[in-house]
Protein backbone atom coordinates (compact mmCIF):
# COMPACT_ATOMS: atom_id res chain seq x y z
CA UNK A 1 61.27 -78.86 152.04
CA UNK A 2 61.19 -80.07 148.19
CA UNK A 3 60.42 -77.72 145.94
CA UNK A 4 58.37 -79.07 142.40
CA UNK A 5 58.68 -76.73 139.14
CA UNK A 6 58.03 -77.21 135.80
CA UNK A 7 60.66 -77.52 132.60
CA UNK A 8 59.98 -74.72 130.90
CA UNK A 9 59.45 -74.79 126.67
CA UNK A 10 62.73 -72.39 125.88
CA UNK A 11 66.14 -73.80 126.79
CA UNK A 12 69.91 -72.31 126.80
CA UNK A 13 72.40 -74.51 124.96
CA UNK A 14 76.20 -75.14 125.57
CA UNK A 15 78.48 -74.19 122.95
CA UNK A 16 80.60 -77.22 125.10
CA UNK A 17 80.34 -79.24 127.85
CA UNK A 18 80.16 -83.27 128.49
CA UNK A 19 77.97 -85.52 127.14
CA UNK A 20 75.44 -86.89 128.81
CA UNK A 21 75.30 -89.64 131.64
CA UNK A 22 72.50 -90.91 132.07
CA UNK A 23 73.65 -92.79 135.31
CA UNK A 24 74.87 -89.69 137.07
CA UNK A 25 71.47 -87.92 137.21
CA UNK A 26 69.29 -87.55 140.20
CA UNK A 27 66.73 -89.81 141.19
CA UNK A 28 69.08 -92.94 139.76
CA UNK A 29 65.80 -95.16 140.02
CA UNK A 30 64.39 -93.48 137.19
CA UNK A 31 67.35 -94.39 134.49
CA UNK A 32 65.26 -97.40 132.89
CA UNK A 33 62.40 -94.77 131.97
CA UNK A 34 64.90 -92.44 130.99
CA UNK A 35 66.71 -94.73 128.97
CA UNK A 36 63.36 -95.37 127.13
CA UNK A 37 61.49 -92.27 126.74
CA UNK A 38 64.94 -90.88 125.37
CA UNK A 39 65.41 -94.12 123.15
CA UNK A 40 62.00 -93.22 121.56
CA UNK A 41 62.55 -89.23 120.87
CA UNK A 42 66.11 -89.89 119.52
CA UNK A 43 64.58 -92.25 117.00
CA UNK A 44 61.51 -90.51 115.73
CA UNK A 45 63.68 -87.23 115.31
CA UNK A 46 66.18 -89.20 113.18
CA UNK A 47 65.85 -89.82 109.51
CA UNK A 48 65.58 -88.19 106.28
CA UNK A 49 63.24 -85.01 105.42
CA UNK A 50 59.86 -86.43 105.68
CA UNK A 51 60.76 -88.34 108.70
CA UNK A 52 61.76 -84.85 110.50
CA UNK A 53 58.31 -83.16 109.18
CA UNK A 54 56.69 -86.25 111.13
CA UNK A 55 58.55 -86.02 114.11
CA UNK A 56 57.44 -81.70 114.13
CA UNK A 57 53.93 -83.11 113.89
CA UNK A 58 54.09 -85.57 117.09
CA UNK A 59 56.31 -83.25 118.90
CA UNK A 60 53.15 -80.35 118.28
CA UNK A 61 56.28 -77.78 116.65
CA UNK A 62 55.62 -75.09 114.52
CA UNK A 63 57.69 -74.81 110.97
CA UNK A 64 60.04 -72.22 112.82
CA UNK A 65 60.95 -75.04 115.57
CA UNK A 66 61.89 -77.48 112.78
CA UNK A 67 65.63 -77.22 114.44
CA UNK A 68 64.34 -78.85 117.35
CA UNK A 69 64.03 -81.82 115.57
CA UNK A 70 67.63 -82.65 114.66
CA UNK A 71 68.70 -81.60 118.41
CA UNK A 72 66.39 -84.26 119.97
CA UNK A 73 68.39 -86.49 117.48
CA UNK A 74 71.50 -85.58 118.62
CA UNK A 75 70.62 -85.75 122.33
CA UNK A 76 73.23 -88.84 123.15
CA UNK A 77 76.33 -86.70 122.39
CA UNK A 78 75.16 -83.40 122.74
CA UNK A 79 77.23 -80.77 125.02
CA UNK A 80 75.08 -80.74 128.18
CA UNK A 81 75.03 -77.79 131.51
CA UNK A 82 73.42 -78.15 134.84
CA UNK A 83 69.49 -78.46 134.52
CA UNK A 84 69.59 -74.43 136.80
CA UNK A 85 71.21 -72.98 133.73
CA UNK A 86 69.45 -75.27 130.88
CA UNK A 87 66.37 -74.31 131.90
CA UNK A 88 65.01 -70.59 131.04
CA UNK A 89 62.03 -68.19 130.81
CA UNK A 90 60.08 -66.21 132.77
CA UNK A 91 60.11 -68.33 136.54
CA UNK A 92 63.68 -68.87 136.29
CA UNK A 93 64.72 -65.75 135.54
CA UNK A 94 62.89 -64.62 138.90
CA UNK A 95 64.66 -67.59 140.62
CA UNK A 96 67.97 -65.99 139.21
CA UNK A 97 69.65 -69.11 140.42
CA UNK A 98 73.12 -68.08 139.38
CA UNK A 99 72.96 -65.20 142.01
CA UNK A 100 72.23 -66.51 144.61
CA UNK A 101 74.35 -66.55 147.80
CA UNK A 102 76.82 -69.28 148.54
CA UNK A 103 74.37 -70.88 151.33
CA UNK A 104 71.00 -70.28 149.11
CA UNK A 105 72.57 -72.16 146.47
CA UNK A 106 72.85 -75.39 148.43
CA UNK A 107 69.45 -75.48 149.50
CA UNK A 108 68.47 -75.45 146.10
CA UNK A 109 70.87 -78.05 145.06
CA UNK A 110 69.10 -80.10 148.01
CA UNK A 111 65.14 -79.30 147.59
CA UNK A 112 64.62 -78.12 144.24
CA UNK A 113 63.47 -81.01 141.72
CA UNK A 114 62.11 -80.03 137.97
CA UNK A 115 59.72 -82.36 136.26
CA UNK A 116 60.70 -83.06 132.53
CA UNK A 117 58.75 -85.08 130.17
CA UNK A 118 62.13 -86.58 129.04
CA UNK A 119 64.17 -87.24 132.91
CA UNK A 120 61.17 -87.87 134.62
CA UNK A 121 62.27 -85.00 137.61
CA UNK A 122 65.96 -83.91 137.91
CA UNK A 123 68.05 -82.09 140.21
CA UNK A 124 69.18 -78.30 139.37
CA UNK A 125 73.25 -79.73 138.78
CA UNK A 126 72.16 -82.77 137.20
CA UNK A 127 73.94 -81.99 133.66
CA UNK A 128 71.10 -82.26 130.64
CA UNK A 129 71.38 -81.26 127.00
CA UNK A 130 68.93 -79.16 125.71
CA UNK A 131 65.90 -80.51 124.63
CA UNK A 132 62.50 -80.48 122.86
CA UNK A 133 59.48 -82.54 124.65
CA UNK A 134 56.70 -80.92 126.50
CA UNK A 135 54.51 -82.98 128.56
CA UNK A 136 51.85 -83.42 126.37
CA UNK A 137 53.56 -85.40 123.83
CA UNK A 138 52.30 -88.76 122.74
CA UNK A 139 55.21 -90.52 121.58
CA UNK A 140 54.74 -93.52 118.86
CA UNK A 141 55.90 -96.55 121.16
CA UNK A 142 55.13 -95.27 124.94
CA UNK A 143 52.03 -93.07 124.22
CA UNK A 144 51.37 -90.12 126.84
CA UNK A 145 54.13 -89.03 128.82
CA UNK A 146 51.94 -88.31 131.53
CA UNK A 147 50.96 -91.32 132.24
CA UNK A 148 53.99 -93.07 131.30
CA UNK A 149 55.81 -91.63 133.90
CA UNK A 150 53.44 -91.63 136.89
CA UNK A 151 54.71 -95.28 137.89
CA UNK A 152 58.49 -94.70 137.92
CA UNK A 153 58.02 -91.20 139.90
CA UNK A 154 55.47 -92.98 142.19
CA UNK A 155 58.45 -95.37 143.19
CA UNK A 156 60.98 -92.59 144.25
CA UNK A 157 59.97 -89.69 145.25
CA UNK A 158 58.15 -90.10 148.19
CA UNK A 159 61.00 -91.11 150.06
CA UNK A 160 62.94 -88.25 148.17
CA UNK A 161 60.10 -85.93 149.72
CA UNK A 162 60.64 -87.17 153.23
CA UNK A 163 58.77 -85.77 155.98
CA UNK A 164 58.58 -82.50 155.20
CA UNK A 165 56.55 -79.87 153.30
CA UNK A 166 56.44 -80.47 149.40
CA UNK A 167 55.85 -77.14 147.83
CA UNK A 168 54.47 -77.88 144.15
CA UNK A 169 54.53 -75.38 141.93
CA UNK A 170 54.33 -77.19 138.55
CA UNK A 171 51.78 -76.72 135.46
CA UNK A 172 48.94 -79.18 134.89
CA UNK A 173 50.93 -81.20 132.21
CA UNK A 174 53.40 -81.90 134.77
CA UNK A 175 51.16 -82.28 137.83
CA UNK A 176 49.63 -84.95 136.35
CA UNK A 177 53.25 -86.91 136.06
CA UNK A 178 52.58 -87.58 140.17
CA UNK A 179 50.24 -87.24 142.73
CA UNK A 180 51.05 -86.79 146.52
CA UNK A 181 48.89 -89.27 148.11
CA UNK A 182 48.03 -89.54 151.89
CA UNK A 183 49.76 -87.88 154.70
CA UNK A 184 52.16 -86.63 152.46
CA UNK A 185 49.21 -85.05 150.70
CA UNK A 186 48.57 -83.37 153.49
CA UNK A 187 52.25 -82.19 153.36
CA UNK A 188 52.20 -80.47 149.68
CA UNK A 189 51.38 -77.24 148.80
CA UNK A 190 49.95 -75.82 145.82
CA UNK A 191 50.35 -71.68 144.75
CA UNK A 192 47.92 -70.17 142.58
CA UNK A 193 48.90 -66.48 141.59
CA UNK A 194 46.14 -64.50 140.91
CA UNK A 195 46.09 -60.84 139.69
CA UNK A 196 43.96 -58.64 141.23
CA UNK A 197 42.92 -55.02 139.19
CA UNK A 198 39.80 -52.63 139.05
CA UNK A 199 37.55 -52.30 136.42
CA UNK A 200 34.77 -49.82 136.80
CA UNK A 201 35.37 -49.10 140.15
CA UNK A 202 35.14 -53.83 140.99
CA UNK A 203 37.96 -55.91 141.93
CA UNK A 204 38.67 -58.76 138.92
CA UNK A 205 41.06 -61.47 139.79
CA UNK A 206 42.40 -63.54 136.96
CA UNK A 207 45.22 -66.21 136.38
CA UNK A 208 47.94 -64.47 134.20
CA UNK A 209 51.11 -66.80 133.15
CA UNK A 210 53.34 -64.34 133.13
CA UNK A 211 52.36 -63.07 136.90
CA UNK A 212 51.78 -66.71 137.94
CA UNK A 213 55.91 -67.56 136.92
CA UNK A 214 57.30 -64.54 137.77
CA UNK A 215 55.71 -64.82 141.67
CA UNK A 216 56.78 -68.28 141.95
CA UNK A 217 59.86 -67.34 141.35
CA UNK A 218 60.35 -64.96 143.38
CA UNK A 219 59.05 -66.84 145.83
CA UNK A 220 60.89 -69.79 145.73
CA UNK A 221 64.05 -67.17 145.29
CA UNK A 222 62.70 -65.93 148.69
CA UNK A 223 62.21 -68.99 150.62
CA UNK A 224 65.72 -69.97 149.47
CA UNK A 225 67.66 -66.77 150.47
CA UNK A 226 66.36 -66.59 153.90
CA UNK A 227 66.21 -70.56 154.56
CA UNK A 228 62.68 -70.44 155.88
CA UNK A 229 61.39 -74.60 156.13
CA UNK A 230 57.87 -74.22 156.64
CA UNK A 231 56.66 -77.68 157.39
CA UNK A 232 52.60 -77.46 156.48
CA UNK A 233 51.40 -75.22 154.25
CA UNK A 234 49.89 -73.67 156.57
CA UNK A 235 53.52 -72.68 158.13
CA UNK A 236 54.10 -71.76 154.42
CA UNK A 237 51.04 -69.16 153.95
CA UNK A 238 52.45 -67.46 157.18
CA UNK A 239 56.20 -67.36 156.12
CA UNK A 240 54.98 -65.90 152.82
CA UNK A 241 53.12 -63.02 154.35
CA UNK A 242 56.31 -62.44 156.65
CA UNK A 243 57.89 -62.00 153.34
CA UNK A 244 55.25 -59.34 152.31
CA UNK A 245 52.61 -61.32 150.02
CA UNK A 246 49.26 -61.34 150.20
CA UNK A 247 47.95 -64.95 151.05
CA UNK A 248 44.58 -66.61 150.84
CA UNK A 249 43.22 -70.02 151.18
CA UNK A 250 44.51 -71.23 154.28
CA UNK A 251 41.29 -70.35 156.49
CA UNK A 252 39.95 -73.83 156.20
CA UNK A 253 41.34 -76.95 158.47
CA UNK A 254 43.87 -78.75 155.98
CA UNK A 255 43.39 -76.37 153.59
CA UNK A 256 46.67 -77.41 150.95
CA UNK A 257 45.90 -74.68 147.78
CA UNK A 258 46.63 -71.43 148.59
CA UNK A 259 46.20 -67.86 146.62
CA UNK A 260 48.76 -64.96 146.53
CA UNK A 261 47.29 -62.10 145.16
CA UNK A 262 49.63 -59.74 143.51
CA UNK A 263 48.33 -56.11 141.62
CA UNK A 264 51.80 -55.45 139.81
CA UNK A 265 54.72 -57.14 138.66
């Protein structure tokens, strides 16, 4: 199984650590792009006062996140940790990767890829500075991430998905980096949390972020911890209910998006 998340927007730093290699990343295939997307944020975030103001304008920062600016710039030599600890918020604090078991933590190191609108997708070791580009960015000589990177991901990762299930789990910006086409289509899974409350007496379901990352967290924590490999996502909607969620969706033949319903946190 290979599990899709997205980057999230806050990010730990290292105090020390390596630089980084661009060459010793995950996904190898994908160090041209790299090279180029990181190439262009290093030199708009470089540069005197106004050039920094410009670069918080592209990169869609507010005054407080002016910092971010001269990090991107000093992304090449940068101390760098493993993408599992770089990355932080909400879903991965659910994930709790560093507490995980001995044997959970090599099935994440083997199906757990994050998209990034800087690496393209990276593996949870793969060692990454921190960072400041959301997938929404336009940058001045490559244009919109999005679709920048839909070609190079196209090229690797359906062999990196092999023939199993693809459990995707990543927000539009970074669904739109790569589409699953075909059987392995088919093979890919897609989690919607909704939250389900009362009002007057009526059941309201709604999409709320902060249930929607902290279930697919735990879920993916879940999945990890007792090495279930559902293979369809039909499999998958069973071996969550086995797990106690509440699962809806999968009633239709090749039915790929499926609904957990939670009522708390």
């Amino acid at each position: 199984m290979l599990v899709l998340l997205p980057p999230s927007e806050g990010k730990a730093e290292g105090a020390r650590g390596r630089p980084l290699e661009l060459d010793s990343l995950s996904l190898p295939e994908l160090t041209r792009a790299r090279e180029t997307v990181l190439d262009e944020l290093v030199a708009l975030c470089r540069g005197d006062e106004d050039d920094r103001e410009k670069a918080r304008e592209v990169l869609g920062l507010s005054q407080g996140l002016r910092g971010e600016v001269v990090k991107n710039a000093r992304l090449r030599t940068a101390p760098t940790l493993p993408a599992g600890e770089i990355y932080t918020g909400v879903l991965y604090d659910a994930l709790g990767l560093a507490t995980l078991d001995p044997a959970a933590k090599r099935r994440a190191a083997r199906s757990l890829l994050v998209f990034s609108a800087l690496w393209g997708a990276v593996g949870i070791k793969d060692r990454i500075p921190s960072y400041r580009l959301s997938g929404g960015v336009k940058l001045p000589g490559i244009g919109a991430l999005g679709p920048f990177w839909r070609g190079p991901l196209e090229s690797v990762l359906p062999e990196a998905a092999g023939g199993g299930l693809v459990l995707d789990l990543r927000s539009s910006a970074y669904a739109g980096m790569w589409k699953p086409k075909g059987d392995l289509a088919r093979r890919t899974a897609t989690v919607r949390v909704l939250q389900s409350r009362l009002v007057d007496g009526v059941e309201k379901r709604s999409v709320v972020s902060h249930f929607n990352k902290a279930t697919k967290g735990r879920i993916v924590r879940a999945l990890l911890e007792t090495g279930a490999a559902p293979k369809t996502p039909a499999a998958l909607a069973g071996t969550l209910r086995e797990l106690g969620h509440v699962v809806e969706g999968d009633d239709k033949p090749g039915a790929t998006a499926l609904d957990v319903v939670v009522t708390e946190l």
